[in-house]
N, C-alpha and C. Protein backbone atom coordinates (compact mmCIF):
# COMPACT_ATOMS: atom_id res chain seq x y z
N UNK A 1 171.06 108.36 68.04
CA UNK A 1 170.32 109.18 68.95
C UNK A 1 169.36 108.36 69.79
N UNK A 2 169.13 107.20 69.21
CA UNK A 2 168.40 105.93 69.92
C UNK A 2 169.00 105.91 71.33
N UNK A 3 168.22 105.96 72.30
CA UNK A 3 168.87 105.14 74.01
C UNK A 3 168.54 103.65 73.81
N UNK A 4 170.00 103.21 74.28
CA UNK A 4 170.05 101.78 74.43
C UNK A 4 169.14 101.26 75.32
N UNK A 5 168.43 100.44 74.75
CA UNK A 5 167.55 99.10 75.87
C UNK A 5 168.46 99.19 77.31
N UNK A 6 169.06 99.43 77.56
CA UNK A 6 169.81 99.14 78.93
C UNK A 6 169.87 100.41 79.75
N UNK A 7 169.74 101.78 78.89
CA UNK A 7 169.76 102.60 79.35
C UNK A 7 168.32 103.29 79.95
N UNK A 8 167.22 102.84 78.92
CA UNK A 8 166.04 102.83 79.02
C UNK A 8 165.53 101.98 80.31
N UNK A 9 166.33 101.04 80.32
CA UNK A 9 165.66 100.03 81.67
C UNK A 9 166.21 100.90 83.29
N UNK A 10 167.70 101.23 83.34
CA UNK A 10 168.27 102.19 83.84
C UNK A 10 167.39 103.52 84.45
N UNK A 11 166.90 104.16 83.58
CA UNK A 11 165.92 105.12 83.47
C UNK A 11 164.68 104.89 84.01
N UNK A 12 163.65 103.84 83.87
CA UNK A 12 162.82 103.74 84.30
C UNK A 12 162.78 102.78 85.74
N UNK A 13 163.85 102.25 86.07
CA UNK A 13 164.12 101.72 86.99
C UNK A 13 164.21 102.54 88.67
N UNK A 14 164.92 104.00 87.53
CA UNK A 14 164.95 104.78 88.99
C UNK A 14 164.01 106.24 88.81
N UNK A 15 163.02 106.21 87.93
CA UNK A 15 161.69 106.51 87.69
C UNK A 15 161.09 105.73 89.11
N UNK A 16 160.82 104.57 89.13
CA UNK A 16 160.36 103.54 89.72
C UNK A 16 160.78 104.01 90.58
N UNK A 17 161.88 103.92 91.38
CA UNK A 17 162.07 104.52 92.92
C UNK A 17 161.92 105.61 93.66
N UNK A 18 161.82 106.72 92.39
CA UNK A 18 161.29 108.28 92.91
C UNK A 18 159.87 108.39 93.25
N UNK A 19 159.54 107.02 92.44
CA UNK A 19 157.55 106.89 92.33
C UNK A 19 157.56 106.66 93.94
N UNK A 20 158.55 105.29 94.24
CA UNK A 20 158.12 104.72 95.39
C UNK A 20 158.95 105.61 96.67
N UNK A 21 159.60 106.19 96.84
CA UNK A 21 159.79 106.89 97.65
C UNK A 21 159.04 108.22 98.07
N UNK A 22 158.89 109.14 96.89
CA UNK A 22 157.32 110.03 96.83
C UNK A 22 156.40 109.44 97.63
N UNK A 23 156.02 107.68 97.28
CA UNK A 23 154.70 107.55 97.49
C UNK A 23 154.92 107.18 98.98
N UNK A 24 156.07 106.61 99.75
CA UNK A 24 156.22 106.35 101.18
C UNK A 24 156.06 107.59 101.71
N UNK A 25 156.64 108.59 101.63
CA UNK A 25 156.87 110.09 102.05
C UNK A 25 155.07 110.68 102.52
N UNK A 26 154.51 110.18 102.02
CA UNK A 26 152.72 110.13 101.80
C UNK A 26 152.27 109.56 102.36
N UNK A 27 151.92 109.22 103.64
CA UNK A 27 150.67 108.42 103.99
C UNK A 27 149.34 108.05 103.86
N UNK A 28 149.08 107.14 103.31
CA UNK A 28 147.93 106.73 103.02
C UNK A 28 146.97 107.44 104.25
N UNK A 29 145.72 107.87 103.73
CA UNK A 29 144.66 108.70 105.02
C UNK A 29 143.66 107.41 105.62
N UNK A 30 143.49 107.50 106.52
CA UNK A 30 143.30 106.35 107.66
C UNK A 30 141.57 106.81 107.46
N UNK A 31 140.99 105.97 107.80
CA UNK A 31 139.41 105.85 107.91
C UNK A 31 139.17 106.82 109.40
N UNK A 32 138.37 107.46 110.03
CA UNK A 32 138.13 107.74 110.91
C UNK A 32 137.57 106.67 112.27
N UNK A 33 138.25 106.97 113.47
CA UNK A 33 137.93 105.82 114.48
C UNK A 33 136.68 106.52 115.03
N UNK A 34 136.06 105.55 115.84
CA UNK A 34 134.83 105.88 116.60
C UNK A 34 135.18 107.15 117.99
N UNK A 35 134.06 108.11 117.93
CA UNK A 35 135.04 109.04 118.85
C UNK A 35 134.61 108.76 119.92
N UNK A 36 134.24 107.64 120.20
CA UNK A 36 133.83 106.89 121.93
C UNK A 36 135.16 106.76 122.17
N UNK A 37 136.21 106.40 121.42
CA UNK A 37 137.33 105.68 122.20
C UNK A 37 138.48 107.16 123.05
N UNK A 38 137.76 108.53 122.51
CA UNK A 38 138.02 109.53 123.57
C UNK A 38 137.66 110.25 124.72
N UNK A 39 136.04 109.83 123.37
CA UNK A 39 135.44 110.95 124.34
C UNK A 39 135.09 110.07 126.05
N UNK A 40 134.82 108.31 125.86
CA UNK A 40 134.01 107.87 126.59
C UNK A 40 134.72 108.14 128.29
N UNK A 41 134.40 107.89 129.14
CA UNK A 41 134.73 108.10 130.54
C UNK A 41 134.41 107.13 130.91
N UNK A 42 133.39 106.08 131.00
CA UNK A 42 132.77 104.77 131.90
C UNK A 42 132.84 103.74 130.80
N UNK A 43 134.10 102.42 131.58
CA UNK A 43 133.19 101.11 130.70
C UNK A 43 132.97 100.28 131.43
N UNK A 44 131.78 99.77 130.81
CA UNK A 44 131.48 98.07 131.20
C UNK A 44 132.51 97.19 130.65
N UNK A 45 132.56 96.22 131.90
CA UNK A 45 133.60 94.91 131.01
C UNK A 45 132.32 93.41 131.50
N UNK A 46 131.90 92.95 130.09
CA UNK A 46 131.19 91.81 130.35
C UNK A 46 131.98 90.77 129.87
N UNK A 47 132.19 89.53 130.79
CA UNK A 47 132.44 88.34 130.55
C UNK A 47 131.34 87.44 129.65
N UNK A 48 131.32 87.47 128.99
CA UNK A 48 131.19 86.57 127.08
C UNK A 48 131.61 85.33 127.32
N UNK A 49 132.60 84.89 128.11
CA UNK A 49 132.95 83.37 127.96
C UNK A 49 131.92 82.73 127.67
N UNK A 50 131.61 81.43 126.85
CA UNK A 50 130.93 80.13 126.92
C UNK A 50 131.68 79.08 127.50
N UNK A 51 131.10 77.52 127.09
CA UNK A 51 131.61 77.08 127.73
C UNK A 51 132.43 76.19 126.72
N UNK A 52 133.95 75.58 127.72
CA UNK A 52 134.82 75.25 126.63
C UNK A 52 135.27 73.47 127.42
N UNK A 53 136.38 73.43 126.47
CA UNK A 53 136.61 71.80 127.28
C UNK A 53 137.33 72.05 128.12
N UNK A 54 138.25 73.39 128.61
CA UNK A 54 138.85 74.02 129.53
C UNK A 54 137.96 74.15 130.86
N UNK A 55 136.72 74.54 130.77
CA UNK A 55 135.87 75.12 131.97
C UNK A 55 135.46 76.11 132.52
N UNK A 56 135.20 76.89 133.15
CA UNK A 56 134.95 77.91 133.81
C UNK A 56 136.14 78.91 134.47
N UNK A 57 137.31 78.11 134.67
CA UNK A 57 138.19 78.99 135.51
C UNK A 57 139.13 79.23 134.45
N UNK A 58 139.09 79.29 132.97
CA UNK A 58 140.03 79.64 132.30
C UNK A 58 139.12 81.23 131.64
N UNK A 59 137.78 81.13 131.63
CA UNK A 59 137.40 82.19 131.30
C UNK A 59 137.01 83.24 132.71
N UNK A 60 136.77 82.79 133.88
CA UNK A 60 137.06 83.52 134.83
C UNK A 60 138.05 84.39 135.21
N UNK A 61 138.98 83.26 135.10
CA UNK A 61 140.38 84.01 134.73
C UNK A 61 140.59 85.23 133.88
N UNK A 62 140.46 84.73 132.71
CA UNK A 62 140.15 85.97 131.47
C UNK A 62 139.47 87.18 132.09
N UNK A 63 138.10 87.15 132.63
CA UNK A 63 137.93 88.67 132.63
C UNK A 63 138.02 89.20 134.11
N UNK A 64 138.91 88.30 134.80
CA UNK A 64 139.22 88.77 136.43
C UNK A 64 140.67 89.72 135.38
N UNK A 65 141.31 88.98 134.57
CA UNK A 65 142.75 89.55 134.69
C UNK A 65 142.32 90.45 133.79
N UNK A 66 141.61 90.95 133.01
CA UNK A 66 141.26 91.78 131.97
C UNK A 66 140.85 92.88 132.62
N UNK A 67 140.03 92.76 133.84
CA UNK A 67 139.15 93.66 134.11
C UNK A 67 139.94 94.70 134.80
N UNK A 68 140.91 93.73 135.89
CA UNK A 68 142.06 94.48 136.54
C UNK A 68 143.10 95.31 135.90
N UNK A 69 144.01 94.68 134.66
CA UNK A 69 144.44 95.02 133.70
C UNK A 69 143.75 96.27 133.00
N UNK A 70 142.82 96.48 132.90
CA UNK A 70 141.97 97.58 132.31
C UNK A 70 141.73 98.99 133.41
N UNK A 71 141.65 98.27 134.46
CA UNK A 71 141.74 99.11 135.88
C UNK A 71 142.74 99.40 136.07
N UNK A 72 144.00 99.12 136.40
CA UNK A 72 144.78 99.98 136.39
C UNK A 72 145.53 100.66 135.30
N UNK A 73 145.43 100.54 134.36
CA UNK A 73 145.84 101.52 133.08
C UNK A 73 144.92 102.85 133.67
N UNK A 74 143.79 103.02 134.20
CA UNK A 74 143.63 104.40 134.88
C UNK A 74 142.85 105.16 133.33
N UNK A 75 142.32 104.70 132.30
CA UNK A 75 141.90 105.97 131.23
C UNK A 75 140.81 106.02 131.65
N UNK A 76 139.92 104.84 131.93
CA UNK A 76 138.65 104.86 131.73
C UNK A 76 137.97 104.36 133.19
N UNK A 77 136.82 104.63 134.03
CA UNK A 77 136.27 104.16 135.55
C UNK A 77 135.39 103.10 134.92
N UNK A 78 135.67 102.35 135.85
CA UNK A 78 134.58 100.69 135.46
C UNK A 78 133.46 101.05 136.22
N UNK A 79 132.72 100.96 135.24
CA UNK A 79 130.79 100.77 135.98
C UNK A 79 130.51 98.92 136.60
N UNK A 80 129.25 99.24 136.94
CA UNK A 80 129.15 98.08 137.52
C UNK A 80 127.60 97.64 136.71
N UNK A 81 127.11 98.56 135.72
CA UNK A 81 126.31 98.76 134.97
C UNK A 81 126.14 98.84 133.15
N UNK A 82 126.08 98.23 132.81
CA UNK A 82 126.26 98.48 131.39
C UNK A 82 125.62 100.24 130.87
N UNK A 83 124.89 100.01 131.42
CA UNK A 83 123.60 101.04 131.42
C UNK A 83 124.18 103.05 131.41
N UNK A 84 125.55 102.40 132.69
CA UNK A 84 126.30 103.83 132.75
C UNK A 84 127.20 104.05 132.44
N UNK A 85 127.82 103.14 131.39
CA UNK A 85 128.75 103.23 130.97
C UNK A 85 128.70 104.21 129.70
N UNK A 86 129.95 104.33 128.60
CA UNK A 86 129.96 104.71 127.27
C UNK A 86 130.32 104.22 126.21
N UNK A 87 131.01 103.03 126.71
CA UNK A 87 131.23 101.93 126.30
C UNK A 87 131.45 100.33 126.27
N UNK A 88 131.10 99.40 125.91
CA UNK A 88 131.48 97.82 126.60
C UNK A 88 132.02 97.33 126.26
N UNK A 89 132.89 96.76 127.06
CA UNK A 89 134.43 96.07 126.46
C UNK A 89 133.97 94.29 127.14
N UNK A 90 133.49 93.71 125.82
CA UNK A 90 133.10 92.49 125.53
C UNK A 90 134.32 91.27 125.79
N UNK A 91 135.24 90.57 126.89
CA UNK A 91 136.01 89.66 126.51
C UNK A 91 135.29 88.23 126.95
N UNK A 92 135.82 87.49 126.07
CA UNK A 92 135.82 86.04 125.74
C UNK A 92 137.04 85.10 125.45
N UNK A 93 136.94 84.24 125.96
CA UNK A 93 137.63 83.21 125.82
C UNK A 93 136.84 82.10 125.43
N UNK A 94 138.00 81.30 124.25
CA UNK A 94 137.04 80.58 123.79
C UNK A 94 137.70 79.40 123.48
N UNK A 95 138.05 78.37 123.51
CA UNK A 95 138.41 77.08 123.57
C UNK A 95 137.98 76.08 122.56
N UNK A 96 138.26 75.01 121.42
CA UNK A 96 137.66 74.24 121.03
C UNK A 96 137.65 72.90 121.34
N UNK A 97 137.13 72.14 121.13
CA UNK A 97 136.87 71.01 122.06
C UNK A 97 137.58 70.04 121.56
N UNK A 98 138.96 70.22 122.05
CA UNK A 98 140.38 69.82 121.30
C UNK A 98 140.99 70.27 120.39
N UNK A 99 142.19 70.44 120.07
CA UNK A 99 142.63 70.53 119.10
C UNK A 99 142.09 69.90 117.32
N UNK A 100 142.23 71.00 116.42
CA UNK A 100 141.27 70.32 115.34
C UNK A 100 142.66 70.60 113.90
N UNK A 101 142.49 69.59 113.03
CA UNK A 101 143.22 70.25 112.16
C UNK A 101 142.37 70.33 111.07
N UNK A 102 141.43 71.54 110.71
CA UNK A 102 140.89 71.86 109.29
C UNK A 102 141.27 72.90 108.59
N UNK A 103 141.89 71.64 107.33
CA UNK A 103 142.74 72.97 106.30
C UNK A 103 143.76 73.25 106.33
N UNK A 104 144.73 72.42 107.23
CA UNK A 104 146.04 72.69 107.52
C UNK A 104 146.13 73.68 108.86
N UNK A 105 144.86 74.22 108.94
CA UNK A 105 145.18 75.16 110.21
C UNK A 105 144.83 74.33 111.71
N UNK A 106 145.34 74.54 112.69
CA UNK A 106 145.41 74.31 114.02
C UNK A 106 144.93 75.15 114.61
N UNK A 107 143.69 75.03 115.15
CA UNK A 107 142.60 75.73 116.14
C UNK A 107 142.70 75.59 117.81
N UNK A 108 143.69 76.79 117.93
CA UNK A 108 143.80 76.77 119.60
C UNK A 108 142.90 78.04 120.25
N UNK A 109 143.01 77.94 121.94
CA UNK A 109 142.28 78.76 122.16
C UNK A 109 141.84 80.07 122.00
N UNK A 110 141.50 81.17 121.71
CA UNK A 110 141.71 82.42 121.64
C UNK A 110 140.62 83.24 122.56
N UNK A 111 141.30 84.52 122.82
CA UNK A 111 140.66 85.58 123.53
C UNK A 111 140.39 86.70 122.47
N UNK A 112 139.31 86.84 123.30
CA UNK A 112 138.75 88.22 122.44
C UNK A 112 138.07 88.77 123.04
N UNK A 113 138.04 89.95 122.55
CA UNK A 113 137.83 91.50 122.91
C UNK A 113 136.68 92.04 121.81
N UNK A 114 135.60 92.47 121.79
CA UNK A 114 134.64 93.34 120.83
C UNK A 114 134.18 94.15 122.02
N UNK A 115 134.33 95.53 121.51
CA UNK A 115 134.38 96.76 122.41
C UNK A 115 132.63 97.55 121.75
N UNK A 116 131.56 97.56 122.18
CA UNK A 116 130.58 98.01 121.15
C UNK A 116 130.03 99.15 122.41
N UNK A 117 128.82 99.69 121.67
CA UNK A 117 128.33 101.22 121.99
C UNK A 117 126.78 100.74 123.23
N UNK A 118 127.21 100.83 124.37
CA UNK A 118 125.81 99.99 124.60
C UNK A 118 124.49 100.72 124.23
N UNK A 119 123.93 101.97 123.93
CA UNK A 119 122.81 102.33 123.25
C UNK A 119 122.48 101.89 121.97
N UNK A 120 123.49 101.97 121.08
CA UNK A 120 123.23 101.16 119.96
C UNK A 120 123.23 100.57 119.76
N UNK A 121 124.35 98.86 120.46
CA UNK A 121 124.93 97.55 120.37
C UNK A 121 125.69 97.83 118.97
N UNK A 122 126.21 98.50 118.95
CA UNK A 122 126.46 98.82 117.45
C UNK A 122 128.39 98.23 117.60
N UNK A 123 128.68 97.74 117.11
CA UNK A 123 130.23 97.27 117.17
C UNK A 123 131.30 98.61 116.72
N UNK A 124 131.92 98.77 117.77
CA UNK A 124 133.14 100.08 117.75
C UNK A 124 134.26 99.38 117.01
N UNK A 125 134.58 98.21 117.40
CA UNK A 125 135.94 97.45 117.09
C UNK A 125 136.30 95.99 117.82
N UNK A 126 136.87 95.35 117.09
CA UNK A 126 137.11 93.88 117.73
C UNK A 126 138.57 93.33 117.67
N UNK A 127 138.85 92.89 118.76
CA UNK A 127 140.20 92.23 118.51
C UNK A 127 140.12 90.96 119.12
N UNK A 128 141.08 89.98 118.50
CA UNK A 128 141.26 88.49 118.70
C UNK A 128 142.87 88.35 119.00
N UNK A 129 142.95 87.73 119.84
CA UNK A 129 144.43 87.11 119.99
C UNK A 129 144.74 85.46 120.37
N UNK A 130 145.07 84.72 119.75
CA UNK A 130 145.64 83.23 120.25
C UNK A 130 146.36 83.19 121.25
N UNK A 131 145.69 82.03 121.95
CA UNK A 131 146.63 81.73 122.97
C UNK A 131 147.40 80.26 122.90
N UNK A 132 148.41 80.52 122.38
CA UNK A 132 149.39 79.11 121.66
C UNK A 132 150.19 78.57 122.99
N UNK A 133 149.92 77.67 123.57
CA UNK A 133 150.97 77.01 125.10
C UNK A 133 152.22 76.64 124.33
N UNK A 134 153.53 76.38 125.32
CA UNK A 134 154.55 75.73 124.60
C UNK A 134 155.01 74.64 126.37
N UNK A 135 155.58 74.37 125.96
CA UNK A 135 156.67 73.59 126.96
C UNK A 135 157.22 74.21 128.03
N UNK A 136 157.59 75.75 127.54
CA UNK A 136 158.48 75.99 128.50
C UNK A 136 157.40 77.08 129.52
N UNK A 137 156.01 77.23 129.34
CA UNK A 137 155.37 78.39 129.87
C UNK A 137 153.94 77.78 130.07
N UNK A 138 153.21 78.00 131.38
CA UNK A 138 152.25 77.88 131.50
C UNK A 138 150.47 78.24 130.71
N UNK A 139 149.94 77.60 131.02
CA UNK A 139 148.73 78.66 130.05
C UNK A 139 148.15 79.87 131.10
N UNK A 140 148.21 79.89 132.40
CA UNK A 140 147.82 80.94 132.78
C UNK A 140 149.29 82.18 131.94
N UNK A 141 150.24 81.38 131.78
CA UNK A 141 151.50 82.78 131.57
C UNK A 141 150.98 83.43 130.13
N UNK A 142 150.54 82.48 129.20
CA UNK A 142 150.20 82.47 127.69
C UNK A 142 148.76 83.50 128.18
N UNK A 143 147.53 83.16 128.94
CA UNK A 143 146.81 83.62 129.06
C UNK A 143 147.22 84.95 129.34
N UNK A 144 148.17 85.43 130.62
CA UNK A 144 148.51 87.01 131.01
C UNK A 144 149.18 87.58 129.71
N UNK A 145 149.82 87.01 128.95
CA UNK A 145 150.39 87.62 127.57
C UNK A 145 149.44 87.78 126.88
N UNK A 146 148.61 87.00 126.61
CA UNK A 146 147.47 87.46 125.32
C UNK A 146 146.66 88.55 125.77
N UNK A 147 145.95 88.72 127.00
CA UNK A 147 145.20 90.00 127.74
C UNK A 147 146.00 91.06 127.48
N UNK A 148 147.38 90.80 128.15
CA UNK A 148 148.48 92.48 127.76
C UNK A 148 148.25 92.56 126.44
N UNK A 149 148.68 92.09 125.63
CA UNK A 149 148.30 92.47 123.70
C UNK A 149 146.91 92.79 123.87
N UNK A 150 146.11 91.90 124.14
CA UNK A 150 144.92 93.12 123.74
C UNK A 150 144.82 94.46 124.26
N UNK A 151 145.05 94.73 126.08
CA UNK A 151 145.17 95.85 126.26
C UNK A 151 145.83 96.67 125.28
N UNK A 152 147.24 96.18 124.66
CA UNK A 152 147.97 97.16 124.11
C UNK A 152 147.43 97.49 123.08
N UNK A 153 146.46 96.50 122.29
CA UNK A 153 145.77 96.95 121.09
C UNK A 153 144.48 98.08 121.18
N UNK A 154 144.10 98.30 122.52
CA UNK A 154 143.06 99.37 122.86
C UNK A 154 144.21 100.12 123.12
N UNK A 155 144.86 100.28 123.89
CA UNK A 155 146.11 101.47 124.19
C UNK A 155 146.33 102.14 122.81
N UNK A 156 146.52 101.46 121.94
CA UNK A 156 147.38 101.93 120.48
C UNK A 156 146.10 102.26 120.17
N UNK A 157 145.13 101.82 119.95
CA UNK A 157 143.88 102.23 119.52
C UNK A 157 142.96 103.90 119.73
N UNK A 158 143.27 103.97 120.41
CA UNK A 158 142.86 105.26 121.50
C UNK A 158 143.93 106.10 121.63
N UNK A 159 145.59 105.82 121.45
CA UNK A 159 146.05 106.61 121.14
C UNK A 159 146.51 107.41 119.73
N UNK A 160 145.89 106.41 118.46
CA UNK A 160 145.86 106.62 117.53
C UNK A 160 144.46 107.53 117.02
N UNK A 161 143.20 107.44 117.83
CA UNK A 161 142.22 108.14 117.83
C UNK A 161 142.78 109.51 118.46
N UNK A 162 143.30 109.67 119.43
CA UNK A 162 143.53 111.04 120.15
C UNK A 162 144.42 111.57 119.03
N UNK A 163 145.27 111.22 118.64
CA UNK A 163 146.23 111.75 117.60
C UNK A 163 145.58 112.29 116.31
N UNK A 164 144.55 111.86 115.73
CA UNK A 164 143.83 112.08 115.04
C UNK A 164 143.13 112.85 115.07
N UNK A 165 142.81 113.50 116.14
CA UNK A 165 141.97 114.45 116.59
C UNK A 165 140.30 113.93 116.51
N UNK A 166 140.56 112.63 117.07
CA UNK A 166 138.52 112.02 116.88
C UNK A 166 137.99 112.77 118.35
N UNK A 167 136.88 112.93 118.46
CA UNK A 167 136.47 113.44 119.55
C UNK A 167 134.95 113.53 119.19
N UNK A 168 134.10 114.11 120.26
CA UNK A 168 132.70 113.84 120.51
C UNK A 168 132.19 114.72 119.71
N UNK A 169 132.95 115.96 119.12
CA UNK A 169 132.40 117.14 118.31
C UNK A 169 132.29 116.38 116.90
N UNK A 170 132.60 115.74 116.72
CA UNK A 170 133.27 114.94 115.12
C UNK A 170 132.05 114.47 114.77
């Protein structure tokens, strides 16, 4: 009347998969996003660059193409004011002063994005993206690719807040 060891393993094996399929079927519940990223109507975009071994026209660049990029996606009207805005969309570019190898890792340039509340300075959300050159593509091309990902990461961002139902009543 004993179940064989094999049958027992059998058994709990696809125990194990009803667990894990149940538990996919379930989504884990998501933290709540900031409800600026619906409710807001006006942002500031401040250029953050410092200075790098690149120069001035690689972070110029950055928030000329960011700012435009952000402008025509059409969600939100650019102030010319921090002051009237509802939110500030912080980019930077940032460069190290050569290539470094600490730790096995390789430190290239990156852009970034921290989006914060200007009454509070309070941080809404931040994103970083590398900008890795190769052979076959320029760094302004690497540069217009890394800006689109971040846009797309506020796009997904804000459309994952609207879906959620975040809003100013919240």
């Amino acid at each position: 009347m004993f179940a064989s060891p094999r049958w027992l393993a059998l058994f709990a094996a696809s125990m194990l998969g009803v667990s894990t399929v149940a538990t996919a079927q379930t989504p884990a519940p998501s933290a709540p996003l900031p409800a600026q990223f619906v409710s807001a109507k006006k942002i500031f975009v401040s250029n953050a660059s410092g200075e790098s071994y690149s120069g001035m026209a690689a972070s110029d660049l950055t928030y000329s193409d960011f700012y435009f990029a952000l402008k025509s996606w059409g969600r939100y009207e650019l102030t010319a004011s921090p002051a009237d805005a509802d939110m500030v969309f912080e980019i930077r570019y940032e460069a190290p002063f050569g290539p470094s190898n600490a730790g096995n890792s390789v430190e290239f340039p990156e852009t970034m994005l921290v989006i914060f509340d200007p009454k509070t300075h309070v941080v809404l959300w931040a994103f970083s993206e590398p900008l890795v050159s190769t052979k076959h593509e320029s760094n302004e091309q690497h540069l217009a690719e890394t800006l689109t990902n971040l846009l797309n990461d506020v796009k997904r961002l804000v459309s994952i807040a609207e879906a959620n139902g975040t809003s100013s009543s919240k």
